[in-house]
Protein backbone atom coordinates (compact mmCIF):
# COMPACT_ATOMS: atom_id res chain seq x y z
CA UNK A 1 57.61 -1.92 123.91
CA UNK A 2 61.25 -3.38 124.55
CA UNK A 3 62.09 -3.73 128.05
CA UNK A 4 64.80 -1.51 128.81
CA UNK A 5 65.56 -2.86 133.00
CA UNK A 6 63.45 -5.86 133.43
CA UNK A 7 64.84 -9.45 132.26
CA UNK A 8 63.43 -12.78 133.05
CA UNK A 9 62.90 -12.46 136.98
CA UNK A 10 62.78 -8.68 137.65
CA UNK A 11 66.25 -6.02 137.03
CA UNK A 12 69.27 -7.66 137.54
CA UNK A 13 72.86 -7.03 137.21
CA UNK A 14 76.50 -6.01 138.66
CA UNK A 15 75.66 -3.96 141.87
CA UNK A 16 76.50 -0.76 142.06
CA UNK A 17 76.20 -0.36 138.09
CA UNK A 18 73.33 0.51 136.33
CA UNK A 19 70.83 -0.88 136.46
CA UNK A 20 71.41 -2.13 140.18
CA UNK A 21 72.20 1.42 141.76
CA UNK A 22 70.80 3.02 144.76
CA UNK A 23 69.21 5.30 142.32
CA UNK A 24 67.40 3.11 140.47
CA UNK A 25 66.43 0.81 143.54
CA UNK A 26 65.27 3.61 144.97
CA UNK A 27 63.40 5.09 141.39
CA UNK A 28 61.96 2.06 141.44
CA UNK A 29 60.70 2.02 145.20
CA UNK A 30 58.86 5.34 144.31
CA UNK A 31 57.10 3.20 141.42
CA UNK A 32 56.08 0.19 143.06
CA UNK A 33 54.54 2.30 145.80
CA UNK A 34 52.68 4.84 143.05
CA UNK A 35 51.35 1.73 141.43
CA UNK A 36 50.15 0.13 144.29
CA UNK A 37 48.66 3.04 145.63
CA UNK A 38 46.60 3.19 142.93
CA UNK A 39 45.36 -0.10 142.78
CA UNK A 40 44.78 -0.67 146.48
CA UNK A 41 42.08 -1.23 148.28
CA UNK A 42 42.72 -2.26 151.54
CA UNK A 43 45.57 0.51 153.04
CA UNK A 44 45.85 4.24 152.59
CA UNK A 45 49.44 3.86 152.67
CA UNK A 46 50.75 0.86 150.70
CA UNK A 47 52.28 -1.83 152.62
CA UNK A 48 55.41 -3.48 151.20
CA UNK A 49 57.31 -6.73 152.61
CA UNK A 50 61.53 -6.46 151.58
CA UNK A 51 63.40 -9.45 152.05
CA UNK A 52 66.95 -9.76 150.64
CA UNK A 53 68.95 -12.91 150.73
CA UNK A 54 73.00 -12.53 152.55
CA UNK A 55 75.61 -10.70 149.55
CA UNK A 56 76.78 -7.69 150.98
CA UNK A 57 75.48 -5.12 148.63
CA UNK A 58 71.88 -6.43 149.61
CA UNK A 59 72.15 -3.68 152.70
CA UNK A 60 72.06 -0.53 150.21
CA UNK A 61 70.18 -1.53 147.89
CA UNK A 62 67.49 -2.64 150.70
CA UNK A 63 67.66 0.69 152.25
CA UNK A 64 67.61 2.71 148.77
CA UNK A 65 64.47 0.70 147.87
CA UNK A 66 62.97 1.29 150.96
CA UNK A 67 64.02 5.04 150.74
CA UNK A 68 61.95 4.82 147.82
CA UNK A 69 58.81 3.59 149.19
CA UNK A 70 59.12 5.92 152.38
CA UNK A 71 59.66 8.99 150.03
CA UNK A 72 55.97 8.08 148.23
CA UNK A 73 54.30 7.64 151.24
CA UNK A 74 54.32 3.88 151.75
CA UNK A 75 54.66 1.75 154.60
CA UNK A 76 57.76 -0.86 154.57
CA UNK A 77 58.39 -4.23 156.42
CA UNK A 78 62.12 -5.31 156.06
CA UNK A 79 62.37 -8.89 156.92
CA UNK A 80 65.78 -9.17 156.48
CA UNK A 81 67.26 -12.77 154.85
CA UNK A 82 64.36 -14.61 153.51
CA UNK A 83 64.22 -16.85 151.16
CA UNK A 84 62.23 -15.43 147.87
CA UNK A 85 59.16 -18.04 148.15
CA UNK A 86 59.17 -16.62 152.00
CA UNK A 87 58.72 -13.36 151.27
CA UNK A 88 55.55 -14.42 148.86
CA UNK A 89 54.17 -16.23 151.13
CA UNK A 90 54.66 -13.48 153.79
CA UNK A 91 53.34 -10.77 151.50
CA UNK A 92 50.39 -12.79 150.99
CA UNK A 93 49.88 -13.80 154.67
CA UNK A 94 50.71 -10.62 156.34
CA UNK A 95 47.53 -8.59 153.34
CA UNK A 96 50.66 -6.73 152.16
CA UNK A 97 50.25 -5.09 148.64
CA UNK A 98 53.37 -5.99 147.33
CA UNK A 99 57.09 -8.13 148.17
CA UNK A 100 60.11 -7.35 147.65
CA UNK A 101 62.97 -9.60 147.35
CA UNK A 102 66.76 -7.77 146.73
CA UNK A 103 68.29 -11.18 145.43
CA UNK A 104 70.60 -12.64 142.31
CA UNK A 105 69.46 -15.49 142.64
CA UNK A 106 72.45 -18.05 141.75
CA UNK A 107 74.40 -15.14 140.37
CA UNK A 108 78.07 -13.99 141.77
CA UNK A 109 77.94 -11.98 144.98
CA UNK A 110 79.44 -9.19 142.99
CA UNK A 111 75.76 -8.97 140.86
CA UNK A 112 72.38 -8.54 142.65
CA UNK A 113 68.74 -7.51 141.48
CA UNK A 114 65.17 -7.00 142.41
CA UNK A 115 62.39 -9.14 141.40
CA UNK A 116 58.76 -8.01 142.83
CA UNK A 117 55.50 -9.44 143.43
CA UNK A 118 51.86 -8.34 143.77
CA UNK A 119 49.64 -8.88 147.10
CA UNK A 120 48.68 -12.37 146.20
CA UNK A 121 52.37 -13.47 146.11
CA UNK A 122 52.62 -13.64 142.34
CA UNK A 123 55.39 -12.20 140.17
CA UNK A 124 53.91 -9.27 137.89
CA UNK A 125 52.95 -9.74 134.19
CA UNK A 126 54.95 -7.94 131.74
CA UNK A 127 52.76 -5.16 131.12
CA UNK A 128 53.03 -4.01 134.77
CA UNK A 129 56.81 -4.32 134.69
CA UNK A 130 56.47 -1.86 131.88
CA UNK A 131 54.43 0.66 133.57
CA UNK A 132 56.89 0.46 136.34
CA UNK A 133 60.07 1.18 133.60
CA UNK A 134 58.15 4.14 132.24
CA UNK A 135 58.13 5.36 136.23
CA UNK A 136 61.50 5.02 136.58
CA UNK A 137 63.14 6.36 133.44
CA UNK A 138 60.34 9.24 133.44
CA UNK A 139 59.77 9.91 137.64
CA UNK A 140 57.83 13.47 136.80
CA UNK A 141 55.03 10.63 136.38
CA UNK A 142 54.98 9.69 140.08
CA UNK A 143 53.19 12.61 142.10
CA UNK A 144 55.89 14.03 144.96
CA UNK A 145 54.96 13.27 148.45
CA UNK A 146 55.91 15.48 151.03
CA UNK A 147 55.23 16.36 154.99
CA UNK A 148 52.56 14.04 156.60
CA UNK A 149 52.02 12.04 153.54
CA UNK A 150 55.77 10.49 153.57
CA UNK A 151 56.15 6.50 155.07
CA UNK A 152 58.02 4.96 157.07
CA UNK A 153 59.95 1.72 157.48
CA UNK A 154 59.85 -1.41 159.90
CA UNK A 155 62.70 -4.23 160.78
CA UNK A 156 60.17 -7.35 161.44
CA UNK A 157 62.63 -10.41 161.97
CA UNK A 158 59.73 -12.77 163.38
CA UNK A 159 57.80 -12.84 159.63
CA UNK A 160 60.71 -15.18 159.33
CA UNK A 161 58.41 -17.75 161.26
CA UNK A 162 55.37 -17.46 159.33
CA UNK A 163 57.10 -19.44 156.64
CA UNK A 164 58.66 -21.85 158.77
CA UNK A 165 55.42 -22.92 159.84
CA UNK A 166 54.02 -22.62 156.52
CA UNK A 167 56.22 -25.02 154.86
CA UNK A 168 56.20 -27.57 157.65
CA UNK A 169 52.53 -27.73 157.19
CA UNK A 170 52.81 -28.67 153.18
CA UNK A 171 54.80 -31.83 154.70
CA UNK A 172 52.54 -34.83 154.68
CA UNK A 173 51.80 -35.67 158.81
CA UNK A 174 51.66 -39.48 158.19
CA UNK A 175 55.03 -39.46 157.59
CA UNK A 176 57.96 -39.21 159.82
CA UNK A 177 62.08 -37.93 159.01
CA UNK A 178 62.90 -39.32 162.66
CA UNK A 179 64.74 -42.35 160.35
CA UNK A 180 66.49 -39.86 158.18
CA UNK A 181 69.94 -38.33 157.56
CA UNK A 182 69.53 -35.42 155.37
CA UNK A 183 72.29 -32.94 154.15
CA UNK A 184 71.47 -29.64 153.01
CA UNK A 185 73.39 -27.13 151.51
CA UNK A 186 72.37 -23.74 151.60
CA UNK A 187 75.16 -21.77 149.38
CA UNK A 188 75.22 -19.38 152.34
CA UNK A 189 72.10 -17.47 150.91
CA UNK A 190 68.85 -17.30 152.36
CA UNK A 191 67.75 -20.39 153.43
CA UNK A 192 71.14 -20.57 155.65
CA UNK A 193 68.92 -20.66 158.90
CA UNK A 194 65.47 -21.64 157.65
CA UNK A 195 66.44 -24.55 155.66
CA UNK A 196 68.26 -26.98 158.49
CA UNK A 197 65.92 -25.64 160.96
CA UNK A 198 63.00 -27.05 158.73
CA UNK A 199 64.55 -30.49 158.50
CA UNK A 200 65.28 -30.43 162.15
CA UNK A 201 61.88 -29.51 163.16
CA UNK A 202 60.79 -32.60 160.93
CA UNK A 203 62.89 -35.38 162.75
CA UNK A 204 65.48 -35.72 160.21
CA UNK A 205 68.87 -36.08 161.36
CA UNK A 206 70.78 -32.69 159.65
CA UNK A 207 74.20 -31.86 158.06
CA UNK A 208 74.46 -28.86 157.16
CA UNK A 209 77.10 -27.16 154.49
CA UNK A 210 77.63 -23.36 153.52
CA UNK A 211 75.27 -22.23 156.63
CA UNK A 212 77.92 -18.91 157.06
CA UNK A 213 77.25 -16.10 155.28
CA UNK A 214 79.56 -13.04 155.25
CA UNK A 215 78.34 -11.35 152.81
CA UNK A 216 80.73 -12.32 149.70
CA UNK A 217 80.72 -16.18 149.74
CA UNK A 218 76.87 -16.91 148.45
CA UNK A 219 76.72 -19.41 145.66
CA UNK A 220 80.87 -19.56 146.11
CA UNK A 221 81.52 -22.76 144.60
CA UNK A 222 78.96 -24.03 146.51
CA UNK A 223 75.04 -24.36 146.44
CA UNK A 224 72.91 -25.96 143.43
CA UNK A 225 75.45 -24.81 140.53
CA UNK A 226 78.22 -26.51 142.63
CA UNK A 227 76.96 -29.71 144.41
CA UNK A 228 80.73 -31.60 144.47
CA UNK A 229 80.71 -31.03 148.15
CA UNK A 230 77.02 -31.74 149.00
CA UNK A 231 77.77 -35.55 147.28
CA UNK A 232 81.19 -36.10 149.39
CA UNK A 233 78.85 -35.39 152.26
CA UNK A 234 76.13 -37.69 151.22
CA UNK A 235 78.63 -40.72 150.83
CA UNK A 236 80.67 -39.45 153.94
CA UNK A 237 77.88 -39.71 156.72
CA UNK A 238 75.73 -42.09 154.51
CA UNK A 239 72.86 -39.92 153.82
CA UNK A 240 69.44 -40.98 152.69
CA UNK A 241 69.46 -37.63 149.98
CA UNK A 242 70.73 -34.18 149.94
CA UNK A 243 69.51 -31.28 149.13
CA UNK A 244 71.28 -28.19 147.62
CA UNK A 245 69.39 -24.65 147.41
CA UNK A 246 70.63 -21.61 145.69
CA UNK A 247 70.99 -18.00 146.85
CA UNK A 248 67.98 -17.02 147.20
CA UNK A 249 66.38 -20.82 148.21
CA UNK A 250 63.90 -20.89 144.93
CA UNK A 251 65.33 -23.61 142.71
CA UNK A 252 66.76 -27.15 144.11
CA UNK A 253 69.34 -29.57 142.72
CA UNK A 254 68.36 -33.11 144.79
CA UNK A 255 71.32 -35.85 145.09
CA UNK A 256 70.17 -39.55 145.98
CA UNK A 257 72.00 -41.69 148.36
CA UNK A 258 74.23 -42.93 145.98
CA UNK A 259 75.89 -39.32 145.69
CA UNK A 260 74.00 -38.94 142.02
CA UNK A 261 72.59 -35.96 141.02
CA UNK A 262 69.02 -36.10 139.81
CA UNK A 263 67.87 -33.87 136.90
CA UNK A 264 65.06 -31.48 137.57
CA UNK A 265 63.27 -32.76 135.03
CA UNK A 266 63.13 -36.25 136.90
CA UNK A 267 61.42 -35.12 140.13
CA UNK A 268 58.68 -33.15 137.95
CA UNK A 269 57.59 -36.31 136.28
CA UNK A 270 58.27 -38.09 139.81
CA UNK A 271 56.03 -35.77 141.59
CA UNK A 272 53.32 -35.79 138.69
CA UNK A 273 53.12 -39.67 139.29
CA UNK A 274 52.35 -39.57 142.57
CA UNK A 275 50.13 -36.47 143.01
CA UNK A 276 48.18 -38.53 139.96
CA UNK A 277 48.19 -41.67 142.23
CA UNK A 278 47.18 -39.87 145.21
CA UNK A 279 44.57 -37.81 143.24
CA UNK A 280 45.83 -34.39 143.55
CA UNK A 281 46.28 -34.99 139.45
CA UNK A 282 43.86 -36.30 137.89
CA UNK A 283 44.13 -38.01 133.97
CA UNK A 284 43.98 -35.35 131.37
CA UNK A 285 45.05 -32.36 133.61
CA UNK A 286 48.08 -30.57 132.05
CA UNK A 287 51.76 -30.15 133.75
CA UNK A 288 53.88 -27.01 132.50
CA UNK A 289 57.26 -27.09 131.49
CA UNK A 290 59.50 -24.48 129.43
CA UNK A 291 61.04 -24.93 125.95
CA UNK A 292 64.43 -26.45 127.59
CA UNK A 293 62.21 -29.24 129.34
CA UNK A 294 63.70 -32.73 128.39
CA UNK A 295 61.77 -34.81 125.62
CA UNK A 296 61.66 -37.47 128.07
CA UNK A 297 60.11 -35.63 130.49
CA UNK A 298 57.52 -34.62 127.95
CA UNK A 299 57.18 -38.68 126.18
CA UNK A 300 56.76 -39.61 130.29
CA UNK A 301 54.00 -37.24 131.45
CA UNK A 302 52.00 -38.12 127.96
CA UNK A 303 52.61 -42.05 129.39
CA UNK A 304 50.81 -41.42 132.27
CA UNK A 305 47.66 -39.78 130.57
CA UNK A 306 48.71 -36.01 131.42
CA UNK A 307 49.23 -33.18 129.10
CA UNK A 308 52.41 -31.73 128.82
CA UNK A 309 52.22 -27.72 127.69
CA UNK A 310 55.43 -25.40 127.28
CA UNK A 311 56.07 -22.01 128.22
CA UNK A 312 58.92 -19.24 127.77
CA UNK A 313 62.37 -19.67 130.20
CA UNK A 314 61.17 -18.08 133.45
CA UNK A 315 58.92 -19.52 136.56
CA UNK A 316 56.69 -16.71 136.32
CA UNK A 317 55.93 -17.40 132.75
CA UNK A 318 55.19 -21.19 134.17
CA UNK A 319 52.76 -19.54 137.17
CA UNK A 320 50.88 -17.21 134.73
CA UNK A 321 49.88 -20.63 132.50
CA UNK A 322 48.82 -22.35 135.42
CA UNK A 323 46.97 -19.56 136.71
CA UNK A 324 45.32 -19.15 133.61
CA UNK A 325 44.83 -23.13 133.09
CA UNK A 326 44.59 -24.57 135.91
CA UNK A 327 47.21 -26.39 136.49
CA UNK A 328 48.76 -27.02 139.85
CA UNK A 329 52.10 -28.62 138.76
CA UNK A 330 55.15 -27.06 136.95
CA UNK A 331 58.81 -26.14 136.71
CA UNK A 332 61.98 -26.30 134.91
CA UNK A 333 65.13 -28.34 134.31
CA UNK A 334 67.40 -25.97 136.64
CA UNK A 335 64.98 -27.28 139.87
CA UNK A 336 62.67 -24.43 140.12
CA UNK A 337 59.56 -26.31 140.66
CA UNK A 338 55.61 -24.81 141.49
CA UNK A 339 53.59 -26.83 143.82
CA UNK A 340 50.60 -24.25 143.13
CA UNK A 341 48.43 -25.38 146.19
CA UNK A 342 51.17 -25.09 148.47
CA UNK A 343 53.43 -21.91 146.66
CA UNK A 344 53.16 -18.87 144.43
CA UNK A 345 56.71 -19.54 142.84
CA UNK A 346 59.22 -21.94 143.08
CA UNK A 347 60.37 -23.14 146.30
CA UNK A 348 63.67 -24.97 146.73
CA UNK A 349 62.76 -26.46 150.69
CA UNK A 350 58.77 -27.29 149.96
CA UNK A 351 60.37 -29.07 147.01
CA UNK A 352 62.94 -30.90 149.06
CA UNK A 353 59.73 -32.15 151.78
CA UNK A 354 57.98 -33.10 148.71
CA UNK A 355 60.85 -35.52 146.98
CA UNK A 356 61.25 -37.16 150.49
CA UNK A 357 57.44 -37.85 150.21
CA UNK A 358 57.85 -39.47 147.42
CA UNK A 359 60.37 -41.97 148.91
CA UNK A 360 57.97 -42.74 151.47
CA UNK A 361 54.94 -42.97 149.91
CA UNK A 362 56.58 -45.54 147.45
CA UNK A 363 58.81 -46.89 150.22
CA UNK A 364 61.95 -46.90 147.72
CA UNK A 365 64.96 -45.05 147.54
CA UNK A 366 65.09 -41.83 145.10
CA UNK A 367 67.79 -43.59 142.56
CA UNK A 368 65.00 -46.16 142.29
CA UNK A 369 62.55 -44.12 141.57
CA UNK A 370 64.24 -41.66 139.52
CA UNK A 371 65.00 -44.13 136.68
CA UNK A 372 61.09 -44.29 135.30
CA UNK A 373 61.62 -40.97 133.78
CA UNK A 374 64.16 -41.65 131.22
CA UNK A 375 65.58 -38.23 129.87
CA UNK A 376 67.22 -37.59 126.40
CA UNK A 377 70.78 -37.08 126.17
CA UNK A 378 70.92 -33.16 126.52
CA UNK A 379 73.68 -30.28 126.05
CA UNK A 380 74.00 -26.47 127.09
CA UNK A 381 76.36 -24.63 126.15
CA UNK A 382 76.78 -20.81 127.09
CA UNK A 383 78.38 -18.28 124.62
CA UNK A 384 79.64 -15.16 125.82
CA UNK A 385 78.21 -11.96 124.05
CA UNK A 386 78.91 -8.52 124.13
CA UNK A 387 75.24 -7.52 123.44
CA UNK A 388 72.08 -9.07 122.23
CA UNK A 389 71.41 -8.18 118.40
CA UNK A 390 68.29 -10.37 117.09
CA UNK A 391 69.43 -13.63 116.29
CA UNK A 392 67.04 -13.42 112.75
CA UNK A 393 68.91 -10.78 111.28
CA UNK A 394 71.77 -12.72 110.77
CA UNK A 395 71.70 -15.26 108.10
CA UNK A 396 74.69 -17.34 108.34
CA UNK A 397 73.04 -18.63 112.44
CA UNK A 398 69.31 -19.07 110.64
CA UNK A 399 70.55 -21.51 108.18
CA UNK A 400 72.64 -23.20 110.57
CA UNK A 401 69.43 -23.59 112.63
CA UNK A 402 67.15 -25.63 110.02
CA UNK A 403 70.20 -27.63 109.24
CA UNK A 404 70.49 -28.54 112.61
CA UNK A 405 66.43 -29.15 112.55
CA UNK A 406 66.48 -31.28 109.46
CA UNK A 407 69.25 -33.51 111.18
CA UNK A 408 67.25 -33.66 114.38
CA UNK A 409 63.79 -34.55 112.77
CA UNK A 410 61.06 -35.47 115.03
CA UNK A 411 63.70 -36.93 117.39
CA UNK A 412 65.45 -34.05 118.99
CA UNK A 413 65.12 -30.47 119.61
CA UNK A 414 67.49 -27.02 119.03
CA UNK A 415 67.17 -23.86 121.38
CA UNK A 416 68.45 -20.92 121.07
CA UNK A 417 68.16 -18.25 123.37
CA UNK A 418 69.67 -15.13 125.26
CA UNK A 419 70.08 -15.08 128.69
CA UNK A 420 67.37 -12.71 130.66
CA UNK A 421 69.47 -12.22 132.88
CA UNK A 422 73.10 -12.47 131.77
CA UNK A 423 74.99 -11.90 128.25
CA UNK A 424 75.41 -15.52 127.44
CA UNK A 425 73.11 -17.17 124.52
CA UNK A 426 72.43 -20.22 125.44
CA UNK A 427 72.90 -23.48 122.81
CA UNK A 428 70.31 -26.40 124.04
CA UNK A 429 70.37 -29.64 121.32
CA UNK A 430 68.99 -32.97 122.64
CA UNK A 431 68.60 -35.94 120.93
CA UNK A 432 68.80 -40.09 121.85
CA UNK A 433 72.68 -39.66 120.58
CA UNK A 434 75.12 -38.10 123.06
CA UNK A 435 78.06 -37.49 120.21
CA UNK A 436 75.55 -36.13 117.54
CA UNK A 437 74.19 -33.44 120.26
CA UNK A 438 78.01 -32.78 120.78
CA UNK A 439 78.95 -32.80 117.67
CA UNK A 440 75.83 -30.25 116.20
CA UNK A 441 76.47 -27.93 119.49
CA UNK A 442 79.91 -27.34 118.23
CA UNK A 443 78.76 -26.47 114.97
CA UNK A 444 75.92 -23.52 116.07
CA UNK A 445 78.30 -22.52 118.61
CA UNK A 446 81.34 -21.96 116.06
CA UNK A 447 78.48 -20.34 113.98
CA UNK A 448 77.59 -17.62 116.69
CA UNK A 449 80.49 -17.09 117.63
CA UNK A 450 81.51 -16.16 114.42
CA UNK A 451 78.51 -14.00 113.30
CA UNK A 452 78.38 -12.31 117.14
CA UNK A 453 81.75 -11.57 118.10
């Protein structure tokens, strides 16, 4: 069945437009709550944590969802800003049957959406995202509630704390931050107050950037898809690392000392090494990655005896093949990263304790350690569409594509996808030759453009 709201990570979109519109936030609270009062076990009335992260349109849609869930009888928590591995981990912690998070991510402040996940923290399978479209588009499907049997709703602020703690306790207690200067940017999203106070707790000696929300400046040239700033910073106070989060706190770009961005690829085969030294890994267990993992991340995890298995774009579509396979490792080039025995889903902070683990347990300095995993050149370009027809039915692109693939060889890879959450199609080519990647990007993306526009 096509999926008509959902994308990659739950509905997302310009608020205030369909599909992120009070009614449908609040369609959409009636659904979660319907399905989860069928499937639970444990309360009469469902119970369901909300977290948002700081954009200004998170206050209706937060109250429309939660409208929602009162008007089908269930029982919400609102948290308020929380970064979206915090609200997992609360849902999980707190028995909840379901989270909540009202969050775009590293989108605009103008855009917003909702992504949702079952009692056990973990995002929901396809299948249930269905069922829950079918709710909304049809609601004569979801039983009315009325009198005695309607909910009610809860501000909770202290849940915030729970993670806190949480995360703290992933961090390794033989080592210390006390001899650390650590700047963090937190694109004045979620992790604004939870992501220095972390640090601080830890020892580490904190500058913080972007810690002032107001509702219209999250992700504003700032944050993980903007990390200019974040490497002045680094150079200007000499920092041992930085760390830059998105809006919601869920993905992490990582800058070493010498103000240098590191690619998330790197710290996934830098944190397979030494969970396989440290025997966390163990030789012929299997770390995920998507289709636009690097090569070299790929040639480098084989190196050390590991599999290396790929998955669709999307950090739930990592989680369900870990779940599934056992893995405990796994993440994507954009820094979401899944520590499975600490987090459900990405998480941009435990991510951040675990790189500086890794420069103490190898006593070196990220830069130095970075450079083991040698990465293909790679390039990503982003086409604007209008829609998103099937990229097979047009000719002119799928012969452009094996000619492209016969160039490539063994040696290099083509993708070619749609955004799941924006209209862009995205143009990924890597290869060991920067100007030939350049040079056959131009050509698909002259190609689609022409064919698509």
């Amino acid at each position: 069945m096509e999926r008509k709201l959902f994308g990659t990570d739950g509905i997302r979109g310009m608020a205030n437009k369909h599909p992120m519109t009070c009614e449908i936030a609040m369609a959409l609270g009636r659904a979660v709550t319907h399905h989860f009062q069928l499937q639970s076990k444990k309360h009469k009335r469902p119970l369901i944590i909300v977290g948002k992260d700081t954009r200004r349109s998170c206050y209706m849609l937060e109250q429309a969802f939660s409208a929602g869930v009162c008007s089908q009888g269930g029982k919400v928590i609102l948290t308020g800003p929380l970064p979206t591995p915090g609200v997992a981990f609360v849902t999980g912690s707190m028995r909840a049957d379901a989270g909540v998070v009202i969050s775009a991510s590293h989108n605009a402040y103008s855009d917003n959406g909702i992504k949702i996940f079952d009692g056990r923290g973990y995002k929901l399978p396809d299948e249930v995202e269905l069922q829950l479209e079918d709710m909304i588009l049809n609601p004569d499907i979801v039983p009315m509630q009325t009198g005695p049997d309607l909910g009610k709703a809860m501000r909770l602020d202290e849940v915030v704390g729970r993670y806190v703690v949480h995360v703290k306790s992933t961090f390794n207690p033989n080592y210390s931050m006390d001899d650390m200067r650590v700047v963090i940017d937190c694109a004045n999203g979620a992790g604004y107050k939870v992501g220095p106070m972390i640090f601080s707790e830890l020892g580490a000696e904190v500058f913080p950037i972007h810690v002032d929300p107001d509702g219209i400046n999250i992700n504003n040239k700032c944050g993980s898809l903007h990390p200019s700033l974040c490497q002045d910073e680094i150079l200007r106070f000499r920092a041992d690392i930085g760390f830059c989060l998105d809006g919601d706190a869920d993905r992490l770009v990582v800058i070493d000392a010498l103000g240098k961005v590191v690619d998330g690829d790197q710290l996934i085969g830098l944190f397979a090494k030494k969970m396989l030294a440290e025997g966390e890994l163990k030789v012929g267990d299997t770390v995920v990655g998507t289709v636009m993992s690097n090569l070299g991340l790929e040639h480098f995890i084989k190196s050390l005896g590991l599999k290396f298995a790929r998955v669709k774009v999307g950090d739930r579509y990592i989680m369900e093949y870990m779940r599934t396979n056992g893995a405990i490792l796994g993440g994507e080039p954009s820094g979401h990263i899944i520590l499975k025995t600490h987090s459900t889903t990405g998480d941009g902070i435990l991510s951040a304790l675990k790189t500086v683990e890794c420069m103490k347990f190898y006593k070196t300095p990220l830069h130095e350690l970075t450079k083991n995993v040698k990465l293909f050149p790679q390039i990503l370009r982003n086409v604007v569409v209008k829609s998103k027809p099937p990229l097979d039915t047009f000719a002119p692109i799928q012969n452009m594509v094996k000619e492209i693939e016969q160039t490539l060889g063994d040696m290099g890879r083509m993708i070619l996808r749609y955004s799941g959450t924006e209209n862009l199609l995205r143009i990924m080519i890597e290869s060991e030759s920067e100007e030939l990647n350049k040079s056959l990007c131009t050509k698909m993306q002259e190609c689609v453009q022409k064919e698509l526009d």
